[in-house]
Protein backbone atom coordinates (compact mmCIF):
# COMPACT_ATOMS: atom_id res chain seq x y z
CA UNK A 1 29.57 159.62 127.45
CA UNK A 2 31.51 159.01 124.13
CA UNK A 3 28.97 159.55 121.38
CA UNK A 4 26.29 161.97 122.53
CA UNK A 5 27.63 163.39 119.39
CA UNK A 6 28.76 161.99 116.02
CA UNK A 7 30.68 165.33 115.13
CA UNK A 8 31.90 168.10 117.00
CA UNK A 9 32.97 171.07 114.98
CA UNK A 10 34.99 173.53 116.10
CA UNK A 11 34.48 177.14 114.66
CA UNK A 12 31.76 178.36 112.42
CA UNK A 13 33.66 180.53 110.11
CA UNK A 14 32.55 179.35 106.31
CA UNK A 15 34.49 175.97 106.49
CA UNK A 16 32.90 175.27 110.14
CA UNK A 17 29.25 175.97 108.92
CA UNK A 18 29.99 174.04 105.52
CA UNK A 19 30.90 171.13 106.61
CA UNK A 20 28.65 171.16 110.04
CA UNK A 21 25.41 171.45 107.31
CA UNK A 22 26.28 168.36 105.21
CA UNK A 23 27.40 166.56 108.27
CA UNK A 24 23.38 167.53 109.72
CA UNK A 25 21.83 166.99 106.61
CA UNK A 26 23.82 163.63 106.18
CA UNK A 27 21.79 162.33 109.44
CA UNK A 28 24.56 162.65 111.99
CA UNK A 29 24.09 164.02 115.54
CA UNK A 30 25.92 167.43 115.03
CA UNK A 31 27.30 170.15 117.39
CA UNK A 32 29.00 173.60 116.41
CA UNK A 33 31.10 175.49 119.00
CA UNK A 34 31.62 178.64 118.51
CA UNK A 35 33.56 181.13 121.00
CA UNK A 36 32.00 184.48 119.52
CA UNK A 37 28.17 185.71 119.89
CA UNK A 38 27.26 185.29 116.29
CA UNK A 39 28.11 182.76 114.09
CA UNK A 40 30.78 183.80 111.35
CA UNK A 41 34.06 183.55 112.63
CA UNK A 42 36.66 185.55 111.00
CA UNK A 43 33.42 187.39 108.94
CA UNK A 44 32.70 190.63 111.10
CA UNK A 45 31.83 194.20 110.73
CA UNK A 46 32.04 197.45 112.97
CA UNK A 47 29.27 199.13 113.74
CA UNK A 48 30.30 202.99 113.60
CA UNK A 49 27.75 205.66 114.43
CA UNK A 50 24.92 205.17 112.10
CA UNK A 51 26.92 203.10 109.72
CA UNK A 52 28.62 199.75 109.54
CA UNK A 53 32.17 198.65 107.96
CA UNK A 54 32.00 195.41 106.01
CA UNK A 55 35.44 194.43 105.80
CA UNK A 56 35.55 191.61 103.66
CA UNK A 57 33.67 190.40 100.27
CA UNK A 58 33.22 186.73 99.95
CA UNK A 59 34.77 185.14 96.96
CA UNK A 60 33.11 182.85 94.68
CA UNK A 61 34.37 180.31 91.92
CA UNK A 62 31.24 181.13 89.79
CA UNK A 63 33.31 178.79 87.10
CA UNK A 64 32.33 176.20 89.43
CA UNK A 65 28.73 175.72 89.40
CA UNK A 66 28.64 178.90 91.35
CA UNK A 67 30.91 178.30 94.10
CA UNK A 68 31.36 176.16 97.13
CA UNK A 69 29.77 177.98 99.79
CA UNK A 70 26.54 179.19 97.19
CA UNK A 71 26.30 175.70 96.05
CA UNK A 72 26.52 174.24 99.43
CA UNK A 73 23.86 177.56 100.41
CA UNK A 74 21.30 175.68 98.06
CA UNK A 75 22.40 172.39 99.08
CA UNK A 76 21.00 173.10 103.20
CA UNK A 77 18.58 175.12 101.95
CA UNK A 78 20.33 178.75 103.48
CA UNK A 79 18.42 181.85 102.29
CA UNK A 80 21.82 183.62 101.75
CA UNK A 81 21.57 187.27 100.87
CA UNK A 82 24.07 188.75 98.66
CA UNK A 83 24.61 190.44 95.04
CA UNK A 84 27.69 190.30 92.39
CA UNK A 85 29.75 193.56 93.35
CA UNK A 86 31.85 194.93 90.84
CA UNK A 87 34.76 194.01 88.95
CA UNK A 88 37.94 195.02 91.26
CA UNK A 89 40.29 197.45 89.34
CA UNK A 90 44.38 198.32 90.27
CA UNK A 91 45.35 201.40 91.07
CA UNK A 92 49.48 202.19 89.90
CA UNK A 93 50.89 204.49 92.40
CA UNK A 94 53.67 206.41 90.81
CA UNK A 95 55.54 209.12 88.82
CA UNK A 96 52.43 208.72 86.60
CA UNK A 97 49.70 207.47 88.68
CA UNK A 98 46.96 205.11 86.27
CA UNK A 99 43.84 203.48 86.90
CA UNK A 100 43.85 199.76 85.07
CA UNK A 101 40.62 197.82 84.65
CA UNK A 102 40.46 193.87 85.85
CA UNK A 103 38.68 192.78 82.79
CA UNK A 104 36.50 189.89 81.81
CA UNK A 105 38.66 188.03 80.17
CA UNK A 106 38.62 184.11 78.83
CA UNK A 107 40.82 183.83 76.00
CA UNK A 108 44.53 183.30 76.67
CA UNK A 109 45.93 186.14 73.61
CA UNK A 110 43.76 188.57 75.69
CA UNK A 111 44.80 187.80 78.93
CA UNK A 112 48.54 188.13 77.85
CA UNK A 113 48.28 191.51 76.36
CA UNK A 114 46.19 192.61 79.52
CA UNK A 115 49.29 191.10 81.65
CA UNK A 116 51.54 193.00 79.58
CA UNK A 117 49.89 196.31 80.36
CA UNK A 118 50.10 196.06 83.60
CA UNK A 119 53.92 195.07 83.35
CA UNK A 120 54.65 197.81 81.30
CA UNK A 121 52.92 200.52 83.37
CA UNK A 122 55.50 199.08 86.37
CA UNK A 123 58.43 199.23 83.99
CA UNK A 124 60.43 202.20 82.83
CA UNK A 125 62.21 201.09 80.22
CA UNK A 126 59.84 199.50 77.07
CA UNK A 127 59.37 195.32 77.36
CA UNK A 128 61.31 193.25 75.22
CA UNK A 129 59.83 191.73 72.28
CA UNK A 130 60.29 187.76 73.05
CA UNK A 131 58.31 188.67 76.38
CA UNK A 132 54.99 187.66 74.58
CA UNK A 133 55.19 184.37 73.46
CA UNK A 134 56.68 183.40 76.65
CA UNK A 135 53.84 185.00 78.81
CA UNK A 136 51.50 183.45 76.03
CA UNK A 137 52.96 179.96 77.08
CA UNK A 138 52.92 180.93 80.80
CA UNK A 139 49.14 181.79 80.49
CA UNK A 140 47.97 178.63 78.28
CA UNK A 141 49.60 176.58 81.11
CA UNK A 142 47.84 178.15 83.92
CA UNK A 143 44.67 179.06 82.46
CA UNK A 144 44.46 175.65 80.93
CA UNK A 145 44.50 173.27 83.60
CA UNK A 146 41.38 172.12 85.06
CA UNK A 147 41.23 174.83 87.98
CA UNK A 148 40.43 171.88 90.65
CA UNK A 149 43.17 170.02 89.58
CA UNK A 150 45.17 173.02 89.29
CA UNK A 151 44.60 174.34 92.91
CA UNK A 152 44.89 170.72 94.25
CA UNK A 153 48.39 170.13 92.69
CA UNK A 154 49.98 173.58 93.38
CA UNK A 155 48.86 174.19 96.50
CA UNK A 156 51.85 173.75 98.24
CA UNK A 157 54.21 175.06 95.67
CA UNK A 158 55.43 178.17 96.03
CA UNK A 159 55.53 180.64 93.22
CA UNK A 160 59.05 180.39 93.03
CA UNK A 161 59.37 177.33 93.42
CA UNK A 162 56.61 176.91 89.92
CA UNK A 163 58.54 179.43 87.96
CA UNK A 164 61.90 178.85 88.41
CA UNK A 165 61.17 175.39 87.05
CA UNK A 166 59.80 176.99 83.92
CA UNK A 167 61.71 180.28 83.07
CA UNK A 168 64.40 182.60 84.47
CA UNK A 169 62.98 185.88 83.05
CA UNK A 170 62.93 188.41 85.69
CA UNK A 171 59.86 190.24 83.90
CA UNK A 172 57.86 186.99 84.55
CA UNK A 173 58.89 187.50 88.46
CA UNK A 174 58.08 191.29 88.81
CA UNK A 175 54.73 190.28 87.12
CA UNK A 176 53.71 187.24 88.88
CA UNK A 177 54.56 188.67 92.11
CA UNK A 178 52.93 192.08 91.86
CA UNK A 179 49.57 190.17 90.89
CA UNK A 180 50.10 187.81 93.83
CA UNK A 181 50.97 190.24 96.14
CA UNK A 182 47.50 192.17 95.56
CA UNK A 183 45.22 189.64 94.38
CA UNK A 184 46.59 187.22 97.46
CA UNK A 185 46.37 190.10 100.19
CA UNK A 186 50.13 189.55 100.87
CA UNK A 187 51.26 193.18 100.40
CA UNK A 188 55.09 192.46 99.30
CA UNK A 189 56.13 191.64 95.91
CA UNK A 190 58.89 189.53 97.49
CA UNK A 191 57.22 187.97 100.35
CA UNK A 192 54.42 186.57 97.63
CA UNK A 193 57.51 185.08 95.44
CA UNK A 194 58.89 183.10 98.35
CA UNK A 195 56.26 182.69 100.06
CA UNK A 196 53.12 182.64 98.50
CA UNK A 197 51.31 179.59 97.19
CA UNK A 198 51.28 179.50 93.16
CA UNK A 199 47.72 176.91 93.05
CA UNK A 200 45.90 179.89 95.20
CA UNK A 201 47.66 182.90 93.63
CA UNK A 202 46.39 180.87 90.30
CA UNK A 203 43.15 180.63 91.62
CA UNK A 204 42.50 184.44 92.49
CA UNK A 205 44.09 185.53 89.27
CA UNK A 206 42.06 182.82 86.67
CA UNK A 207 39.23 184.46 89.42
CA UNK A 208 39.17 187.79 88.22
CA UNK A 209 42.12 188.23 85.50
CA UNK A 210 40.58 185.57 83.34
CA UNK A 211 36.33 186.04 84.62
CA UNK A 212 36.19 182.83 86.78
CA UNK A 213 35.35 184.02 89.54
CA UNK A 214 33.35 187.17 91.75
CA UNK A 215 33.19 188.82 94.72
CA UNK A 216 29.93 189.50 96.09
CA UNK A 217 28.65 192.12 98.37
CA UNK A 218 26.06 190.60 101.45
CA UNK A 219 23.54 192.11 102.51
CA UNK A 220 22.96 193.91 104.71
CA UNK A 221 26.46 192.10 105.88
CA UNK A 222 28.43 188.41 106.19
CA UNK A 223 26.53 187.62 109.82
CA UNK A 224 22.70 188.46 108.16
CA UNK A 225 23.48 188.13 104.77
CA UNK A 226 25.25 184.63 104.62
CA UNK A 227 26.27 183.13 108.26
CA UNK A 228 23.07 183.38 110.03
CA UNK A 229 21.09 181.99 106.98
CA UNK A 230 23.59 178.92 107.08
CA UNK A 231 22.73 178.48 111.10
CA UNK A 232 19.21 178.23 110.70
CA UNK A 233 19.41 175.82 108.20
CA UNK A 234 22.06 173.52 110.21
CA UNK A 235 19.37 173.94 113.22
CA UNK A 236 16.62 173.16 110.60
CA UNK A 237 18.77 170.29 109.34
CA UNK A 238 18.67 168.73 113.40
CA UNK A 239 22.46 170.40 113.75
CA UNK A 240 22.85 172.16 117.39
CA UNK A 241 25.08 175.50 117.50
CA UNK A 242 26.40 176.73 120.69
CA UNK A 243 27.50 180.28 121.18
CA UNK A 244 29.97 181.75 123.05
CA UNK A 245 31.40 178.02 123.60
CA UNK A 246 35.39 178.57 124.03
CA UNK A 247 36.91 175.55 123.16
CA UNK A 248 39.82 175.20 125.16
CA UNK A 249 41.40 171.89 124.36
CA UNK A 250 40.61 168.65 122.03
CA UNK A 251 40.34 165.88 124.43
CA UNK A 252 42.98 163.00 122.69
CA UNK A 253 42.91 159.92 124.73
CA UNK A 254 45.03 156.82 123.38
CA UNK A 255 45.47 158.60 119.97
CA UNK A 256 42.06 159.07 119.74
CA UNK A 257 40.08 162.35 119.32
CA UNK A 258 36.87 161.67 121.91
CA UNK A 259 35.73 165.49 122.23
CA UNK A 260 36.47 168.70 123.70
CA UNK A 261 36.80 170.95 126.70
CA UNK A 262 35.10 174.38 126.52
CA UNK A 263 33.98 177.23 129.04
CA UNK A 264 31.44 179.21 128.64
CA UNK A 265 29.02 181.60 130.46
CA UNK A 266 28.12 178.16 132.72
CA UNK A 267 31.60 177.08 133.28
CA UNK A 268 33.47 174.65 132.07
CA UNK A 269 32.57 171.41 130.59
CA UNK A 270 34.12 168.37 128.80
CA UNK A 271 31.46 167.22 125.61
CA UNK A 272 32.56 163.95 124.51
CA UNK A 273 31.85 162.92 120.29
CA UNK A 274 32.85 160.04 117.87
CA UNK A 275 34.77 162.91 115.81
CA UNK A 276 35.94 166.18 116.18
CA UNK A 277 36.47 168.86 113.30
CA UNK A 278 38.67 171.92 113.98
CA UNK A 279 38.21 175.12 111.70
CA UNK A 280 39.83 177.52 114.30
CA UNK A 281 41.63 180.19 112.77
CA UNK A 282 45.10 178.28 111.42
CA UNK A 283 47.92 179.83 114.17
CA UNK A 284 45.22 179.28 117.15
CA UNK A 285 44.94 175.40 116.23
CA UNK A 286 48.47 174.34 118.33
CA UNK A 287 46.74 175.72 121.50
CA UNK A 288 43.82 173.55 121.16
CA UNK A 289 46.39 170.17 122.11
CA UNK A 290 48.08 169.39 125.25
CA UNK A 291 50.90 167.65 122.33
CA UNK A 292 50.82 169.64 119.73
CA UNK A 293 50.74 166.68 116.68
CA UNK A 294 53.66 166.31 114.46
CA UNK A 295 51.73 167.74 111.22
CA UNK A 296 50.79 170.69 112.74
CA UNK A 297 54.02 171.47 113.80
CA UNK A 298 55.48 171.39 110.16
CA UNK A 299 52.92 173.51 108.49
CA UNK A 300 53.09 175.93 111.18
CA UNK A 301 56.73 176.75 111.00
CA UNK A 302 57.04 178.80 107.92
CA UNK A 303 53.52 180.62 108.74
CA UNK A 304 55.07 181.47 112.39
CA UNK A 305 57.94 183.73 110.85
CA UNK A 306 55.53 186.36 108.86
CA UNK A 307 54.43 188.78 111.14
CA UNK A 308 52.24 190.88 108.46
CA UNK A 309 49.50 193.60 110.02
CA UNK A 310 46.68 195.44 108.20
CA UNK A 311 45.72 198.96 109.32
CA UNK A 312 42.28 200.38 108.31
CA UNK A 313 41.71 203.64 107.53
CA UNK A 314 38.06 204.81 107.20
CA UNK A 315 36.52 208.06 106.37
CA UNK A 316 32.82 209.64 106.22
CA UNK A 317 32.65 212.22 103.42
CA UNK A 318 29.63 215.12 104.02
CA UNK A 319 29.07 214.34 100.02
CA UNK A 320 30.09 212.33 97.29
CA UNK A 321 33.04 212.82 95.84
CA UNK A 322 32.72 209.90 93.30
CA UNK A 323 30.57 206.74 92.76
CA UNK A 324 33.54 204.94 90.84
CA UNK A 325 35.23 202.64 91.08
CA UNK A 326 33.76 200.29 93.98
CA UNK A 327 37.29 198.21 94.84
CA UNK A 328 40.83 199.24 94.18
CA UNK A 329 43.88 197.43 94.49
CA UNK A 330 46.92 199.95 95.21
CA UNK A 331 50.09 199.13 94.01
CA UNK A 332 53.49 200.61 93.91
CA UNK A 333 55.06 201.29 90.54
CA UNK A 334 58.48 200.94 91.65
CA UNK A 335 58.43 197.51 93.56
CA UNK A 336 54.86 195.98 92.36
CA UNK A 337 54.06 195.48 96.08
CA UNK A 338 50.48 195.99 97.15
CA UNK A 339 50.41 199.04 99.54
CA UNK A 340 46.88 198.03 100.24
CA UNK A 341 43.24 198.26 99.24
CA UNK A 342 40.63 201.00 98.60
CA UNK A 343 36.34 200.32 99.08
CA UNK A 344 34.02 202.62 98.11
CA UNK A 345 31.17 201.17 100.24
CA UNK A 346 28.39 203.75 99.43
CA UNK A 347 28.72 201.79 96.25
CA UNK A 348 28.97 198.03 96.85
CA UNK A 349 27.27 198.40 100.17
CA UNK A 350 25.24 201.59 100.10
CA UNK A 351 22.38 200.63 102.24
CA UNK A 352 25.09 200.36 105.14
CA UNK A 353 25.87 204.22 104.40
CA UNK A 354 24.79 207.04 106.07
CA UNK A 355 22.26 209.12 103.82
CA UNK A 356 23.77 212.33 101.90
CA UNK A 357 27.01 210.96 103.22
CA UNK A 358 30.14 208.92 101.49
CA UNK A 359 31.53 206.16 103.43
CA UNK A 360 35.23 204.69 101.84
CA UNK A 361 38.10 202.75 103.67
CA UNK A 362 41.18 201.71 102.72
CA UNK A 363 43.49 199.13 104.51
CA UNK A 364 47.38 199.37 104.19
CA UNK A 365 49.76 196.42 104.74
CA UNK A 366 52.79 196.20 106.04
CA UNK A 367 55.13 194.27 108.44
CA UNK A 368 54.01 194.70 111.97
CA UNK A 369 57.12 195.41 113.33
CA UNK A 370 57.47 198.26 110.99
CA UNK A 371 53.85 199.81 111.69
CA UNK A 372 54.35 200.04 115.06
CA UNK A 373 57.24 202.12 114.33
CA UNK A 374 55.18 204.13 112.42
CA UNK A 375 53.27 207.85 113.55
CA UNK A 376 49.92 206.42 112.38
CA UNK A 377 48.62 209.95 112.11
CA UNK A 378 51.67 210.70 109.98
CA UNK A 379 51.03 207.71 107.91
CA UNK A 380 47.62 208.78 107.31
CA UNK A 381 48.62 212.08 106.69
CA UNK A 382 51.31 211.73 104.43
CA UNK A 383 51.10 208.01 102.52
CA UNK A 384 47.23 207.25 102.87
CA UNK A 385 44.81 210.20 102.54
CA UNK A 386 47.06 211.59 99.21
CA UNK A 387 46.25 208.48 97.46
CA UNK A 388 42.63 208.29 98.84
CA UNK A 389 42.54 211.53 96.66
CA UNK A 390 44.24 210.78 93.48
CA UNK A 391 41.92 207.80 93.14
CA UNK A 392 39.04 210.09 94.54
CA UNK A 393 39.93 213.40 93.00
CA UNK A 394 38.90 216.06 95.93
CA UNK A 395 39.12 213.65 98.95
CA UNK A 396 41.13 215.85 100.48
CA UNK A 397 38.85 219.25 100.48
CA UNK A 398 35.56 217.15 101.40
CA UNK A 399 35.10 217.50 105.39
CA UNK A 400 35.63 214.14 106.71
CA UNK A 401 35.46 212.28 109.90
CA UNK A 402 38.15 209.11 109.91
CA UNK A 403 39.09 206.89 112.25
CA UNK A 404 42.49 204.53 111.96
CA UNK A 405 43.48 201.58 113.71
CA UNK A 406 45.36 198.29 112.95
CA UNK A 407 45.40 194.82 113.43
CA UNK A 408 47.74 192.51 114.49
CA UNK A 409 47.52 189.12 112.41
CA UNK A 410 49.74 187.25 110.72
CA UNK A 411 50.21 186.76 106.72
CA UNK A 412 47.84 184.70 104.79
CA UNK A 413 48.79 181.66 105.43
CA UNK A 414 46.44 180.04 104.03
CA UNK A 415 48.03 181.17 100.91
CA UNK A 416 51.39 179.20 102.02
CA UNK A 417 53.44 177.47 99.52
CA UNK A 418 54.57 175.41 101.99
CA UNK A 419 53.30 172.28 103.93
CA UNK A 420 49.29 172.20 104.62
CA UNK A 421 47.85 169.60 106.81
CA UNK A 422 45.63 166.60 105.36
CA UNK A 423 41.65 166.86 106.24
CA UNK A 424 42.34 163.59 107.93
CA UNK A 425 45.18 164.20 110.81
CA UNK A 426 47.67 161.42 110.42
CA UNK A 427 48.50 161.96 114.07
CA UNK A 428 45.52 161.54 115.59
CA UNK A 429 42.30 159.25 115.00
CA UNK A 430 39.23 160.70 114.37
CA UNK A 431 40.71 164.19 114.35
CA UNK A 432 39.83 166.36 110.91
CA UNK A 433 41.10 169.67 110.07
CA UNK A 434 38.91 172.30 107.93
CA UNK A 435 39.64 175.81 106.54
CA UNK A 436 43.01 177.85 106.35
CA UNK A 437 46.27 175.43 105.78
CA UNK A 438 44.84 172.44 105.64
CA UNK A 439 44.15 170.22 102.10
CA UNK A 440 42.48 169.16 99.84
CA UNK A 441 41.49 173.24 98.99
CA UNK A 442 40.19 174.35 95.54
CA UNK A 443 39.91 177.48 95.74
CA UNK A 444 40.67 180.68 97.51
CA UNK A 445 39.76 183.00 100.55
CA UNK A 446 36.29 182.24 101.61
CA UNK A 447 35.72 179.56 99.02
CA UNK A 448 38.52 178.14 99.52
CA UNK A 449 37.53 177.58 102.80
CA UNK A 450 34.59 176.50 101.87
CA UNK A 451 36.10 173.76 99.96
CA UNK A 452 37.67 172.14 102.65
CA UNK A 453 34.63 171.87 105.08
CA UNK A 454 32.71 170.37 102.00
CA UNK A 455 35.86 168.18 101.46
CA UNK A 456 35.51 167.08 105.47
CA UNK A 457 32.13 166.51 105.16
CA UNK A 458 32.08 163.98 101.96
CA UNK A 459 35.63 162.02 103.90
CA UNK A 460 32.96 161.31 106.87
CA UNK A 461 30.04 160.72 105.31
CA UNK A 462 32.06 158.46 102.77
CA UNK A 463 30.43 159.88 99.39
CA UNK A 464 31.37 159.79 96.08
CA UNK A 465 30.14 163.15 95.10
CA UNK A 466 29.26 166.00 97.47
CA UNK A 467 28.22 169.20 96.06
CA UNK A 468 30.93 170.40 93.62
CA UNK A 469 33.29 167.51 94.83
């Protein structure tokens, strides 16, 4: 029967469980599908022995009123559990190997001279003198926009597609793209130029380059810490969540969105809803239509060509070989791409550590392609584990037990500089689109995300203001 539910939403990754709350609290009939056990999506961690790998540390816009997913936390009323972890630092891998601090940095004069640190420690030969005032210009531009406005209007612009516009200076390029490369989680210098976009690689710089942003670590991890908190106050809110709810297609019927078909342990099942919301993960989204619509075509065929993986490497120390730093961004000296990332989780995390014992993973990045060439044992052996110990001095005599694997996902595309799809599908009625790829999004990672489900949610409910929007 066509509106048993108001809202169907597909996914309960940050943007899913977002938007789902303000669409329950707003008074509408609500249902959340998710395919998993737990509520989360892409949020997970690995249970290992007696420990448990958090992979991933929640971003948020604290120049924002805190962020969208903490302000939309207080807004349902979810008891999210989490503290501020530590500023991340970069790690140069080179001839002459240095540690360089992310600082907390507002003004624009000190967030030029940090930038041209970091570009000298990359650079053999010394920086020409006419570099400043041109990175001082560079900086007042980005730093000076109002950052919604900012990530709004660059979005889909790509960073070489904002710079060449601006200046040809190929120290402005080796700079840009190194910092995009790590702070974006795109791993090549060159991929981020062409590739990624210059509003989020803004965003995650003006985050922790110019003190605008944090990470947090959850506790005791995303599900408990943050997920589950923002379930129980959906259900609390008269919102239903389903588990382990596949959604196999979005029923469109006349050019109308009227609801889904999903399996699940009871079979299968068509549930029928004035509106459906999809906040799969982005390259999933074109099997959820019989005809794939027109927009998601377009924004998926730049995405579709990066085949990017990330292999994890993690490793229980018998004792402590340091408590600093907590995250580390690795990046090679000669080309400025991101090998990959360090985290010291007996630090951040340390009540999800093994007592007496040291628990730090890195993940590497790379093309997939080109890791599955790879001797992963070699890689570890040779590439991984010898920078694990010139960050960690004495890694390598501390008995250890590590285990490596990799995943096979594409780039952030989320990060594109190239077409997103509107909230509002142009294709198809009463179809909306939340989370990676799709705009309005104002920030980054999981508040980024979290922007677009709040963004949803205010569209439907037809607000003027919701939360920080």
């Amino acid at each position: 029967m066509v509106g048993k539910f108001e809202n169907i939403v597909v996914g309960t990754g940050i943007s899913g469980l977002v938007c789902g709350g303000y669409l329950a609290k707003g008074g509408q009939k609500t249902l959340l599908l998710e395919k998993d056990k737990v509520v989360g999506g892409r949020w997970h961690h690995l249970p290992m022995g007696n420990f448990t790998v958090v992979m991933h540390l929640p971003l948020i816009m604290s120049s924002l009123e805190g962020g969208f997913w903490a302000v939309a936390a207080k807004d349902l009323g979810a008891d999210v559990r989490q503290r501020y972890s530590k500023e991340p630092r970069v790690f140069i891998d080179g001839d002459s190997s240095c540690m360089i601090d992310i600082p907390r940095i507002m003004s624009i004069p000190g967030v030029t001279d940090w930038s041209l640190d970091y570009l000298q420690t990359l650079c053999t030969e010394k920086l020409p003198a006419d570099l400043r005032p041109e990175l001082f210009k560079l900086w007042n531009d980005i730093l000076s926009k109002p950052l919604l406005e900012m990530a709004e209007e660059y979005a889909e612009l790509s960073l070489k597609e904002y710079f060449e516009s601006r200046t040809s200076n190929p120290y402005v390029r080796h700079l840009f793209s190194s910092l995009s490369a790590s702070m974006c989680f795109m791993g090549s210098a060159g991929l981020s130029w062409e590739y990624a976009s210059a509003g989020k690689t803004f965003v995650m710089i003006r985050a922790w380059v110019a003190g605008e942003g944090s990470t947090v670590a959850p506790h005791p991890n995303l599900i408990e810490g943050i997920a589950q908190p923002f379930a129980r106050a959906i259900e609390a809110l008269g919102g239903e969540i389903r588990l382990q709810h596949t959604v196999e297609e979005v029923i469109v019927e006349k050019g109308k969105a009227v609801g889904v078909r999903v399996t699940s342990p009871n079979g299968e099942q068509i549930i029928y809803a004035d509106r459906v919301i999809v906040t799969a993960s982005w390259l999933q989204v074109e099997k959820l239509f019989k005809e794939v619509p027109a927009d998601i075509q377009e924004a998926l065929a730049k995405p579709k060509t990066i085949h990017r993986a990330g292999a994890f490497l993690v490793s229980l120390l018998d004792k402590t070989v340091s408590h600093e730093p907590g995250f580390v961004l690795v990046t090679d000296a000669k080309t400025g791409d991101n090998i990959g990332g360090i985290f010291n989780q007996s630090e951040e995390l340390p009540w999800n550590s093994s007592a007496g014992k040291q628990l730090i993973w890195m993940y590497y990045l790379d093309d997939l392609e080109e890791i599955k060439k790879k001797d992963l044992d070699d890689l570890v052996a040779k590439k991984l584990n010898p920078i694990l110990d010139r960050v960690y001095p004495g890694f390598l005599n501390t008995p250890k037990w590590q285990k490596f694997f990799y995943s096979e996902a594409a780039s952030h595309n989320g990060l594109s500089g190239g077409h997103k799809v509107f909230a509002k599908s142009p294709d198809i009625e009463n179809l909306y689109f939340a989370g990676d790829g799709t705009k309005p999004n104002y920030a980054a990672i999981s508040d980024g995300a979290a922007s677009t489900g709040m963004a949803v949610a205010k569209m439907i409910l037809g607000l003027d203001k919701l939360g920080i929007l």
